[in-house]
C-alpha atoms as a PDB file:
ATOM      1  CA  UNK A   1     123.751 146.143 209.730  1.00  0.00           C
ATOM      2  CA  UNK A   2     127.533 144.600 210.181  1.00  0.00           C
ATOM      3  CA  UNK A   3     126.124 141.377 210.890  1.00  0.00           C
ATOM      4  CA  UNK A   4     123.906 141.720 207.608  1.00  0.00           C
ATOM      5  CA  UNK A   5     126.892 142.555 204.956  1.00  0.00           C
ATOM      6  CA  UNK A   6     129.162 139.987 206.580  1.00  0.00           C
ATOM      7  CA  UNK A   7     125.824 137.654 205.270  1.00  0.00           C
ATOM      8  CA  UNK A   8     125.645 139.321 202.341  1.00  0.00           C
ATOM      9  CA  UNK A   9     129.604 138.813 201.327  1.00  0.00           C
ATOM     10  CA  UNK A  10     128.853 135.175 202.608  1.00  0.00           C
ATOM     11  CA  UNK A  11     126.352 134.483 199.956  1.00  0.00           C
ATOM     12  CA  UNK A  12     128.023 135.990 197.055  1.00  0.00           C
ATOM     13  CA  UNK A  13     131.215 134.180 197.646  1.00  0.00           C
ATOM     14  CA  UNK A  14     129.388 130.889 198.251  1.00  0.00           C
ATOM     15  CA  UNK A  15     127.368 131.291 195.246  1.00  0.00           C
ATOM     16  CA  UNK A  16     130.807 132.919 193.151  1.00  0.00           C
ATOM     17  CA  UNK A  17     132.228 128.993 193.871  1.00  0.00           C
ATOM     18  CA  UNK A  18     128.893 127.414 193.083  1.00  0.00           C
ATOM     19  CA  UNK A  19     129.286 129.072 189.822  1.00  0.00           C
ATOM     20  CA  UNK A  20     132.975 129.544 189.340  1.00  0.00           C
ATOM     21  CA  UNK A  21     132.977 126.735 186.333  1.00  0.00           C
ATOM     22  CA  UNK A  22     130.782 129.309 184.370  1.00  0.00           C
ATOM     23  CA  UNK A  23     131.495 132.709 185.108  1.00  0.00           C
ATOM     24  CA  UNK A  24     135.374 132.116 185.063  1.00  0.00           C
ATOM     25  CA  UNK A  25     136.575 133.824 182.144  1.00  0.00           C
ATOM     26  CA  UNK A  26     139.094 130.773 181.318  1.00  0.00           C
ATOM     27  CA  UNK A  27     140.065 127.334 182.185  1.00  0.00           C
ATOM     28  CA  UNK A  28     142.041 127.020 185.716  1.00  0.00           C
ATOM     29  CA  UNK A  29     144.546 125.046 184.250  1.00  0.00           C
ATOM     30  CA  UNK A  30     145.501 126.181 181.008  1.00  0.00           C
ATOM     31  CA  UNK A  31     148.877 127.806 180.267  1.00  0.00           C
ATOM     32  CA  UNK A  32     149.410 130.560 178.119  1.00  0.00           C
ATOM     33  CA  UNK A  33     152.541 131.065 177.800  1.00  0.00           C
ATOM     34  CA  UNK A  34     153.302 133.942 176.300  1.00  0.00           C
ATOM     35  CA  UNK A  35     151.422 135.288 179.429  1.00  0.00           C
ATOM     36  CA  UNK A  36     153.845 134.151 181.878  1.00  0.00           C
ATOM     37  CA  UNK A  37     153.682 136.433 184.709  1.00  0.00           C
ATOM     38  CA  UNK A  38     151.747 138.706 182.798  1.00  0.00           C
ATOM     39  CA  UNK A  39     150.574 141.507 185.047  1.00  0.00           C
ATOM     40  CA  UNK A  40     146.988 142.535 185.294  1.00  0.00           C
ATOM     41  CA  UNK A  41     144.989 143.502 182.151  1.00  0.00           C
ATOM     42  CA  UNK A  42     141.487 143.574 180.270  1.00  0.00           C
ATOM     43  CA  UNK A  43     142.364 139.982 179.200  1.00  0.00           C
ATOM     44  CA  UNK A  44     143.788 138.776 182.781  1.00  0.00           C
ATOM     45  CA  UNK A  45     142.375 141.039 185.170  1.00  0.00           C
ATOM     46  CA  UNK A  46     144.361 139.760 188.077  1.00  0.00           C
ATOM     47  CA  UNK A  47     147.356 139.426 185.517  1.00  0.00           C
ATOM     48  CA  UNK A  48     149.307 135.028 185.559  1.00  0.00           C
ATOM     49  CA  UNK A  49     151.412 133.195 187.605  1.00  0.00           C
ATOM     50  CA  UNK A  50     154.609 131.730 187.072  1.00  0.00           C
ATOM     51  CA  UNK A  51     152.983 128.770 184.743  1.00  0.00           C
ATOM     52  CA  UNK A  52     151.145 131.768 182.194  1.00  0.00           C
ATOM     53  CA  UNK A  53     147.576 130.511 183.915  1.00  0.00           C
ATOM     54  CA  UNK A  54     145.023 132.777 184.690  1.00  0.00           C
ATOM     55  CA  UNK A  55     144.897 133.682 188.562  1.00  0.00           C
ATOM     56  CA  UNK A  56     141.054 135.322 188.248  1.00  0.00           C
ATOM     57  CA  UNK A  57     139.937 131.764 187.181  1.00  0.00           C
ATOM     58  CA  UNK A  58     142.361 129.796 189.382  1.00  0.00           C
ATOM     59  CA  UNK A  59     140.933 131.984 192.710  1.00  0.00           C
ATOM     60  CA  UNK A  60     137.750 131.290 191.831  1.00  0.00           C
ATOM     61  CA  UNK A  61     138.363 127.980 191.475  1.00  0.00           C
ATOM     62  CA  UNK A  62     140.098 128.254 194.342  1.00  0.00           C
ATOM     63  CA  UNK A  63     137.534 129.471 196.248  1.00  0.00           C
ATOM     64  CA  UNK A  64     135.375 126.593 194.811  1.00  0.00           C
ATOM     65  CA  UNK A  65     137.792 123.953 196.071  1.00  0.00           C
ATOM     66  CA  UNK A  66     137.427 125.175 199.417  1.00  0.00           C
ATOM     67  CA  UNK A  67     134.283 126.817 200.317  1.00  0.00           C
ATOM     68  CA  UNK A  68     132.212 123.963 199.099  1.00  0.00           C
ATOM     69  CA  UNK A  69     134.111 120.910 200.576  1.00  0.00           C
ATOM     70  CA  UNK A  70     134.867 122.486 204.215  1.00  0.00           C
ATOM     71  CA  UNK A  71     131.431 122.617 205.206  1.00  0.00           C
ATOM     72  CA  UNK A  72     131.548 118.981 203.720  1.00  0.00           C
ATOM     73  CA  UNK A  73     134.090 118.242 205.888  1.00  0.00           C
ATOM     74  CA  UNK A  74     132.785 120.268 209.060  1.00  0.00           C
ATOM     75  CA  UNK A  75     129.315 117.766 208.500  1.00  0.00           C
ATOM     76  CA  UNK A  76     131.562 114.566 209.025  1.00  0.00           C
ATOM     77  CA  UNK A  77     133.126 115.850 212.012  1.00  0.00           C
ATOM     78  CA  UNK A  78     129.880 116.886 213.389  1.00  0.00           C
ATOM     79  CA  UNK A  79     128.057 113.808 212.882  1.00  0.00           C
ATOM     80  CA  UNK A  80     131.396 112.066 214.499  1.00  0.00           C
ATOM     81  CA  UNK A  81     130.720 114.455 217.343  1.00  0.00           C
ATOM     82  CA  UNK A  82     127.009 113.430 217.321  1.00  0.00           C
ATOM     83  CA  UNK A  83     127.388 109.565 217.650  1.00  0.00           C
ATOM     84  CA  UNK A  84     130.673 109.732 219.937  1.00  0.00           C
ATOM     85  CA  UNK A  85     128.837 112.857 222.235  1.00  0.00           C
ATOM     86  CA  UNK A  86     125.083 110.671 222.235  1.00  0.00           C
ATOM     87  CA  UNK A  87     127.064 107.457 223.135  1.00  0.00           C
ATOM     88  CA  UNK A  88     129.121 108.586 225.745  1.00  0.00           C
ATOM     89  CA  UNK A  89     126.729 110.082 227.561  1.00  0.00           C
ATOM     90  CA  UNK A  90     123.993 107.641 227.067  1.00  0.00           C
ATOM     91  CA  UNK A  91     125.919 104.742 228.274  1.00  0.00           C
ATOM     92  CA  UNK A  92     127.957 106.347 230.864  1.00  0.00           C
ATOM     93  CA  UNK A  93     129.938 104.915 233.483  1.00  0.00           C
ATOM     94  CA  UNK A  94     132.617 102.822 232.259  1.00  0.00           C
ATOM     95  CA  UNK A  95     131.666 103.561 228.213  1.00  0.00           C
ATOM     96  CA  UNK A  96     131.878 107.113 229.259  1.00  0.00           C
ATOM     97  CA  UNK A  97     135.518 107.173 230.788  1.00  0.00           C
ATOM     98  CA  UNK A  98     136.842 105.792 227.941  1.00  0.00           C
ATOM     99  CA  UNK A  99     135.152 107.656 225.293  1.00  0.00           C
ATOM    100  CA  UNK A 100     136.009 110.736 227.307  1.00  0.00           C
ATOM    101  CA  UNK A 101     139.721 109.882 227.798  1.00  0.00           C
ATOM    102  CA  UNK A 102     140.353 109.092 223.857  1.00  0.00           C
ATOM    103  CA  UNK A 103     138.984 112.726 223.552  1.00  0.00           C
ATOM    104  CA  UNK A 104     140.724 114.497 226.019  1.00  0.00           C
ATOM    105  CA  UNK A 105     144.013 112.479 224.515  1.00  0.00           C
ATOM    106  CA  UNK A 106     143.221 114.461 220.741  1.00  0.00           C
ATOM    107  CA  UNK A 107     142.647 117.366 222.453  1.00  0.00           C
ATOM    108  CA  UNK A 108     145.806 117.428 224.063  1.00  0.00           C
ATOM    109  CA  UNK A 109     147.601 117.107 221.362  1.00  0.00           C
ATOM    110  CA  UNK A 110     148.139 120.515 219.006  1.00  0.00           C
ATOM    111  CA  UNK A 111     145.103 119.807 216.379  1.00  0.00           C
ATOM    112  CA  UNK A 112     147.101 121.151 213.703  1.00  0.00           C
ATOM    113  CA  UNK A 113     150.304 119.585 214.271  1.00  0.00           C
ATOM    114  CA  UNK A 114     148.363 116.419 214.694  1.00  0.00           C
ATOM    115  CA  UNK A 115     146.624 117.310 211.121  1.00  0.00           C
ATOM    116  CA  UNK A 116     149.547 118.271 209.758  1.00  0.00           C
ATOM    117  CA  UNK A 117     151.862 115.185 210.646  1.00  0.00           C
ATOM    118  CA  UNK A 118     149.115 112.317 209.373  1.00  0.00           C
ATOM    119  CA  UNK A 119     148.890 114.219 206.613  1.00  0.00           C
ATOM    120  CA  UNK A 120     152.537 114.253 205.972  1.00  0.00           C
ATOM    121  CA  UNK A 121     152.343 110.236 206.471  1.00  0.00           C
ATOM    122  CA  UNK A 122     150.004 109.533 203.717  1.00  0.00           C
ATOM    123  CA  UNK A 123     150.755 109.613 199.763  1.00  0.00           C
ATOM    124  CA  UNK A 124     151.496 113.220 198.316  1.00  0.00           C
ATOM    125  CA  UNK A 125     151.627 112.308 194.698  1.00  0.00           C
ATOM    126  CA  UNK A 126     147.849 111.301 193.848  1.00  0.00           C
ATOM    127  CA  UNK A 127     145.751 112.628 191.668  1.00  0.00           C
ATOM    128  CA  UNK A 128     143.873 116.257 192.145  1.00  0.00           C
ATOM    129  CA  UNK A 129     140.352 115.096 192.548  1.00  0.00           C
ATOM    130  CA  UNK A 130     141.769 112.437 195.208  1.00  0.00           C
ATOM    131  CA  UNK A 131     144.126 115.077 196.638  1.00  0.00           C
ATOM    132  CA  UNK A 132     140.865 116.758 197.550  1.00  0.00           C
ATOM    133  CA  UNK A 133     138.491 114.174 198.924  1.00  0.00           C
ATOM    134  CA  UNK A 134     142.021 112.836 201.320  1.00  0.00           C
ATOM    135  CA  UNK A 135     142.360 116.385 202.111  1.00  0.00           C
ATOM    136  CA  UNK A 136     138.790 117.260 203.457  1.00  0.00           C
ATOM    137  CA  UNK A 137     137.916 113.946 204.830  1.00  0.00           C
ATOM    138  CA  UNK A 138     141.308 114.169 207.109  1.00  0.00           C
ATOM    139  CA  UNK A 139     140.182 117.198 208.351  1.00  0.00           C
ATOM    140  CA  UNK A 140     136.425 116.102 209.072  1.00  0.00           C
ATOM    141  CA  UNK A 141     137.970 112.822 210.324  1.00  0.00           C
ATOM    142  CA  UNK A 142     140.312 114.557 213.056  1.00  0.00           C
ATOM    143  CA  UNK A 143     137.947 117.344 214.348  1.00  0.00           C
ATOM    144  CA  UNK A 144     135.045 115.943 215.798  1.00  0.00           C
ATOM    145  CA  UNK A 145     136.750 115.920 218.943  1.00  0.00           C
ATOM    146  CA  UNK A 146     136.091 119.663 220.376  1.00  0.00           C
ATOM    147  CA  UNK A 147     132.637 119.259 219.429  1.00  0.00           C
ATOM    148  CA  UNK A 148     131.832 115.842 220.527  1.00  0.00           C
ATOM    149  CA  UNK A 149     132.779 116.996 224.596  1.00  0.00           C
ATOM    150  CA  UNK A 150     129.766 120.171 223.804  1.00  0.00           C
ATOM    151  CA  UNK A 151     127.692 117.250 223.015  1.00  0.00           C
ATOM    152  CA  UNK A 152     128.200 114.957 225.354  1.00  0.00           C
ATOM    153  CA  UNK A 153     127.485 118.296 228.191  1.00  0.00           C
ATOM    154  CA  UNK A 154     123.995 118.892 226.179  1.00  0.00           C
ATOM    155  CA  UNK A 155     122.657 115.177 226.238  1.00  0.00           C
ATOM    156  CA  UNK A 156     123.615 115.066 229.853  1.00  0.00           C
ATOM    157  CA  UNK A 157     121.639 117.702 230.401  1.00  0.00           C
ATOM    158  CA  UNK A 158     118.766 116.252 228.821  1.00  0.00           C
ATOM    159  CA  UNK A 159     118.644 113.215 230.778  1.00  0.00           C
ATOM    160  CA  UNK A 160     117.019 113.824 233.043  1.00  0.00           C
ATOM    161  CA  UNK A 161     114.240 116.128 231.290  1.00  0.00           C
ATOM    162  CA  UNK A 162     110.937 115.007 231.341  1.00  0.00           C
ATOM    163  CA  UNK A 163     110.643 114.301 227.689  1.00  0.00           C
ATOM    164  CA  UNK A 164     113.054 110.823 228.329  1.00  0.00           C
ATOM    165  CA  UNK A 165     111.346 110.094 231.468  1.00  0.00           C
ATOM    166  CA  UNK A 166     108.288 109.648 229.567  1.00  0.00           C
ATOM    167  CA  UNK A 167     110.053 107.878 226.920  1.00  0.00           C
ATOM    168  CA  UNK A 168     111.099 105.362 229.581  1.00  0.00           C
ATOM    169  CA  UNK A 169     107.891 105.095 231.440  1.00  0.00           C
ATOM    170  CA  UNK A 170     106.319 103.983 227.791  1.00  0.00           C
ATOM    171  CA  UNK A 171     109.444 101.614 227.067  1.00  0.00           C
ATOM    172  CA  UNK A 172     110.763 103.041 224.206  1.00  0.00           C
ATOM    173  CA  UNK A 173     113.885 101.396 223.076  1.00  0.00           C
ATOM    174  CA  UNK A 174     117.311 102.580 223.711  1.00  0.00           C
ATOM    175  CA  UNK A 175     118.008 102.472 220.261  1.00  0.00           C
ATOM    176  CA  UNK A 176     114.801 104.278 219.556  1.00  0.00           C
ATOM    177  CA  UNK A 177     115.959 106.882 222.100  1.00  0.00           C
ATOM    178  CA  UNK A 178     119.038 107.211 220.891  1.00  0.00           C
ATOM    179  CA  UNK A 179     118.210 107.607 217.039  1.00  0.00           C
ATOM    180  CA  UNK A 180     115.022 109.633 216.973  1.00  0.00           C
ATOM    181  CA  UNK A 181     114.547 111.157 220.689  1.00  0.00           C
ATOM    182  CA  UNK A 182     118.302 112.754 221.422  1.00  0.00           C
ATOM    183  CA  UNK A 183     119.385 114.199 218.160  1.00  0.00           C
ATOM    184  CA  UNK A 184     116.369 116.392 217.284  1.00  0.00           C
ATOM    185  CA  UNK A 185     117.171 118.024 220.939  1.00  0.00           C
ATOM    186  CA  UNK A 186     120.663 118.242 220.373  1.00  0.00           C
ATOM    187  CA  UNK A 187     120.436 119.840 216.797  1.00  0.00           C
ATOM    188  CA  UNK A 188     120.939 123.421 217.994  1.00  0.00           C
ATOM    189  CA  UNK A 189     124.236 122.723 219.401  1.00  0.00           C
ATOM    190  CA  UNK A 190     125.298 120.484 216.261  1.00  0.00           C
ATOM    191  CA  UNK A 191     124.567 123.047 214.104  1.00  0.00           C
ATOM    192  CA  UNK A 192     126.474 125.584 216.145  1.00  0.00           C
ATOM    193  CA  UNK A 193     129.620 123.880 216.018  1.00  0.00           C
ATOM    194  CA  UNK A 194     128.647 123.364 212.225  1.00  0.00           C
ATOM    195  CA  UNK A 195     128.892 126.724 212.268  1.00  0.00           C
ATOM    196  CA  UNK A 196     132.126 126.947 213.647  1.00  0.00           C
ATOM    197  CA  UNK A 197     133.951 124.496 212.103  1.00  0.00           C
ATOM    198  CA  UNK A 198     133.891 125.705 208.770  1.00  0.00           C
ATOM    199  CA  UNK A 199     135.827 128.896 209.032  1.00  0.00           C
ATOM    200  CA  UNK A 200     138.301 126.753 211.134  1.00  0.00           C
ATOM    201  CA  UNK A 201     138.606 123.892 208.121  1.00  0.00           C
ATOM    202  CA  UNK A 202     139.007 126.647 205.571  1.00  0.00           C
ATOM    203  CA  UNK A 203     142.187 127.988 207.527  1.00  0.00           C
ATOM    204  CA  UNK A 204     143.076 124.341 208.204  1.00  0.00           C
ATOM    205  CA  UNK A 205     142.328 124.023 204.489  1.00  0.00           C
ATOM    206  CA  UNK A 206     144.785 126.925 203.895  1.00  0.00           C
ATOM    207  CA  UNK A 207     147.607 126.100 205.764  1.00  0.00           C
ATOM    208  CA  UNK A 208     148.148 122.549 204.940  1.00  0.00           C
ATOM    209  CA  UNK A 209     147.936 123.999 201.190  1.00  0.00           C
ATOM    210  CA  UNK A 210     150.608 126.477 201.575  1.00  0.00           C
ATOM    211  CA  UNK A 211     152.926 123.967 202.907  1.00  0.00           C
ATOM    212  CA  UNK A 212     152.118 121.612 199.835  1.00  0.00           C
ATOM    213  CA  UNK A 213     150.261 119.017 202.223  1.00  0.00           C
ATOM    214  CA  UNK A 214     146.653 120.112 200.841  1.00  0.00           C
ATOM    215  CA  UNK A 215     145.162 119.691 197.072  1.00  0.00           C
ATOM    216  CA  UNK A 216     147.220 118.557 194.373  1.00  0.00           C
ATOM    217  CA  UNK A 217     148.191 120.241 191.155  1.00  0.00           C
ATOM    218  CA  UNK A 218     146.819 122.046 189.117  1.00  0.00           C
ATOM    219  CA  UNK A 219     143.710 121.943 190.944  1.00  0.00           C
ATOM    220  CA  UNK A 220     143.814 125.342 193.024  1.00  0.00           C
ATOM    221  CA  UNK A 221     142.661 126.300 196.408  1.00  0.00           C
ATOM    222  CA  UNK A 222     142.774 129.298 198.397  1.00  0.00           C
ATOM    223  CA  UNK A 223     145.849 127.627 200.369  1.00  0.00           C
ATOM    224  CA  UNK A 224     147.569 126.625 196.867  1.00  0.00           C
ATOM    225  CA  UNK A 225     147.029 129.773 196.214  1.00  0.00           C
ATOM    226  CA  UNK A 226     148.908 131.604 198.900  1.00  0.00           C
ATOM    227  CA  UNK A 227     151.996 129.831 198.025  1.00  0.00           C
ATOM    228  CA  UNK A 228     152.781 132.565 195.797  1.00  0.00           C
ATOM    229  CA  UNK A 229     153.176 135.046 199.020  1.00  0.00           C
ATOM    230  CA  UNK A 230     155.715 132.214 200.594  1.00  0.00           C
ATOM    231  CA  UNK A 231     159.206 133.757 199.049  1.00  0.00           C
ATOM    232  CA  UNK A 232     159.259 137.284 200.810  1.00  0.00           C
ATOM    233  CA  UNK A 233     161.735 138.649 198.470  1.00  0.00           C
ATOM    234  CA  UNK A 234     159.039 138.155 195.555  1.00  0.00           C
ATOM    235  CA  UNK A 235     156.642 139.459 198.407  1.00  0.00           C
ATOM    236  CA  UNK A 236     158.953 143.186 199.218  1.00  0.00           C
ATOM    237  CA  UNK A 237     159.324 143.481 195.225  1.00  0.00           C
ATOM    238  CA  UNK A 238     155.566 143.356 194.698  1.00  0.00           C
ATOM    239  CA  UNK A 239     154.898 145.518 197.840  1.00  0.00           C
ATOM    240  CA  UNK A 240     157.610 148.260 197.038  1.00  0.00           C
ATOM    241  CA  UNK A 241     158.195 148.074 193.259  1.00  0.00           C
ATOM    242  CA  UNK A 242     155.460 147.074 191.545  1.00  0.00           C
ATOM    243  CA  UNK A 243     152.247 148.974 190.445  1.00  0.00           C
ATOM    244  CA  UNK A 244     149.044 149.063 192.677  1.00  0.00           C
ATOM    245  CA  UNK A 245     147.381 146.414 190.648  1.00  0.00           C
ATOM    246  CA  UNK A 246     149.813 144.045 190.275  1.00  0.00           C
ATOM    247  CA  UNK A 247     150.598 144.245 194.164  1.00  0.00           C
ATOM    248  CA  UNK A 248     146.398 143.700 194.287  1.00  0.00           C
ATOM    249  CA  UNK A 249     146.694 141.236 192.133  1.00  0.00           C
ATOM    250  CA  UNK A 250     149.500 139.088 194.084  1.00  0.00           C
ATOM    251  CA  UNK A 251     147.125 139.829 197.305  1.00  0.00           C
ATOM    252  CA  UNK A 252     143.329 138.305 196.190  1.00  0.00           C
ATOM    253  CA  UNK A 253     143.749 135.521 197.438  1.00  0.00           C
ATOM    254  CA  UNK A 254     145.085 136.279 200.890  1.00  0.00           C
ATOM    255  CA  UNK A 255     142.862 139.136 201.213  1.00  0.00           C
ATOM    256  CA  UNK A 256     139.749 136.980 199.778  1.00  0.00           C
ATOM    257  CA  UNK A 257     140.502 134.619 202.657  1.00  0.00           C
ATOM    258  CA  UNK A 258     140.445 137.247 205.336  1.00  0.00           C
ATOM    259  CA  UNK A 259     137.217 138.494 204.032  1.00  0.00           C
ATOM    260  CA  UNK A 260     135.954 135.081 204.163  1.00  0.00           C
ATOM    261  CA  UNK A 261     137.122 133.911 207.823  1.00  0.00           C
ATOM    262  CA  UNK A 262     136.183 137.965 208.895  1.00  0.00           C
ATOM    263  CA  UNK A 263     132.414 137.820 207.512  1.00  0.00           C
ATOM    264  CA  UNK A 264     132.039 134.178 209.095  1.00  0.00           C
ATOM    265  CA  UNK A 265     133.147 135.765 212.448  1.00  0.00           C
ATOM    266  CA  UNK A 266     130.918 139.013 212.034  1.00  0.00           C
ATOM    267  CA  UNK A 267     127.746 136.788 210.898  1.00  0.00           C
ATOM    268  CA  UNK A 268     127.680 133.795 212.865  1.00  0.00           C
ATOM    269  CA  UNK A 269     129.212 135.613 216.273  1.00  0.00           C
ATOM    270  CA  UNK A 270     130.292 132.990 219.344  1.00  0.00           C
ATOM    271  CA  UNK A 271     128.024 134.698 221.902  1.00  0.00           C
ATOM    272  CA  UNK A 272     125.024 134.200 219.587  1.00  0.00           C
ATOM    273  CA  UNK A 273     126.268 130.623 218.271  1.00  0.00           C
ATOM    274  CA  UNK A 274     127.175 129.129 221.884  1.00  0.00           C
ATOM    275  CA  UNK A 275     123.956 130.883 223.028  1.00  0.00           C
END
């Protein structure tokens, strides 16, 4: 039942971003500005920041921002992870070592701190469609590492299975092998870590935002979005002084993140993905 809801929520916040261009009730990035601040109402239900712009339209925008290009982003790492895993184990011996040290050299090195300083290097002040695509192709681009060593253990376990022997004994290309027999086998895994990596690129996602690393303004995303919770003195005020709904209304987008991360966890469970 648990594992149903947390589907449930999944699909209606996916398909709330699909459609967040429609069923927002106003533009993300238009100011009103005698609205500034304005706390929640019939005509901004979860009131408007600091700029007089709607923060119901901007979270769902938000949300749009990141729950559609993470699992864009988790798809490049995992096909990384495909082609470095198949290789490496394929070719072995020498090919192997090397492939294998490179990975264990990203993995030793704190994958967010590592995310976090090349994306420091790179330009800041580029446009918010651009922001976006640099954003999630960093993230796809420095991840594949953790998956490509569960890959490399699965086609090593298939070499030996009867279905390559006989591709041998026939004399079926390497290539051949490589491009048509391995990944159908392997799929099950690839997906799992799919599966995985985008609740992990959403928080990525998130942090890098709410250090102003992620997407540009005014484009919005759910770790844009929590910069508003950074200044705890604005934070106390809203939690001790201010009405329930505007203290709800400072909180969406933090809490619409942990339901997000939460149902991923509750519907896609490690024991059953790894399994």
């Amino acid at each position: 039942m648990t594992r149903t809801m947390a589907r449930a929520i999944l699909v209606l916040t996916f398909l709330a971003a699909i459609l967040a261009p429609w069923i927002a009730p106003r533009a993300y990035d238009h100011q009103y500005r005698q609205a500034v601040n304005a706390s929640p109402s019939s005509q901004f239900p979860l009131g408007a920041d600091n700029l007089g712009r709607d923060r119901l339209s901007r979270l769902l925008e938000g949300a749009r921002v990141s729950l559609l290009l993470a699992p864009a982003a988790a798809a490049l790492a995992v096909l990384l992870a495909a082609i470095v895993g198949i290789l490496s184990a394929y070719l072995g011996g020498v090919w192997d070592r090397l492939i294998m040290g490179a990975v264990d050299l990203l993995l030793a090195l704190p994958w967010l701190f590592l995310l976090l300083a090349v994306r420091a290097v790179l330009p800041l002040n580029v446009a918010p469609r651009l922001s976006v695509t640099l954003t999630f192709l960093l993230l796809g681009a420095l991840g594949w590492a953790a998956p490509a060593r569960v890959v490399r253990a699965q086609v090593r376990a298939l070499l030996d299975s009867d279905f390559l022997l006989q591709a041998r004994a026939l004399g079926i290309s390497p290539a051949r092998v490589l491009t048509r027999q391995l990944p159908p086998n392997v799929a099950p895994v690839l997906l799992a870590q799919f599966c995985v990596s985008v609740p992990a690129f959403v928080l990525a996602e998130a942090s890098l935002g709410l250090l102003g690393l992620g997407v540009s303004e005014p484009l919005p995303s759910l770790g844009s979005l929590l910069r508003d919770l950074e200044s705890l003195p604005a934070l106390h005020a809203s939690l001790f002084q201010q009405a329930p709904m505007e203290m709800a209304a400072m909180l969406a987008p933090a809490a619409f993140l942990v339901l997000v991360i939460c149902s991923f966890q509750l519907a896609f469970p490690q024991q059953e993905i790894c399994s």
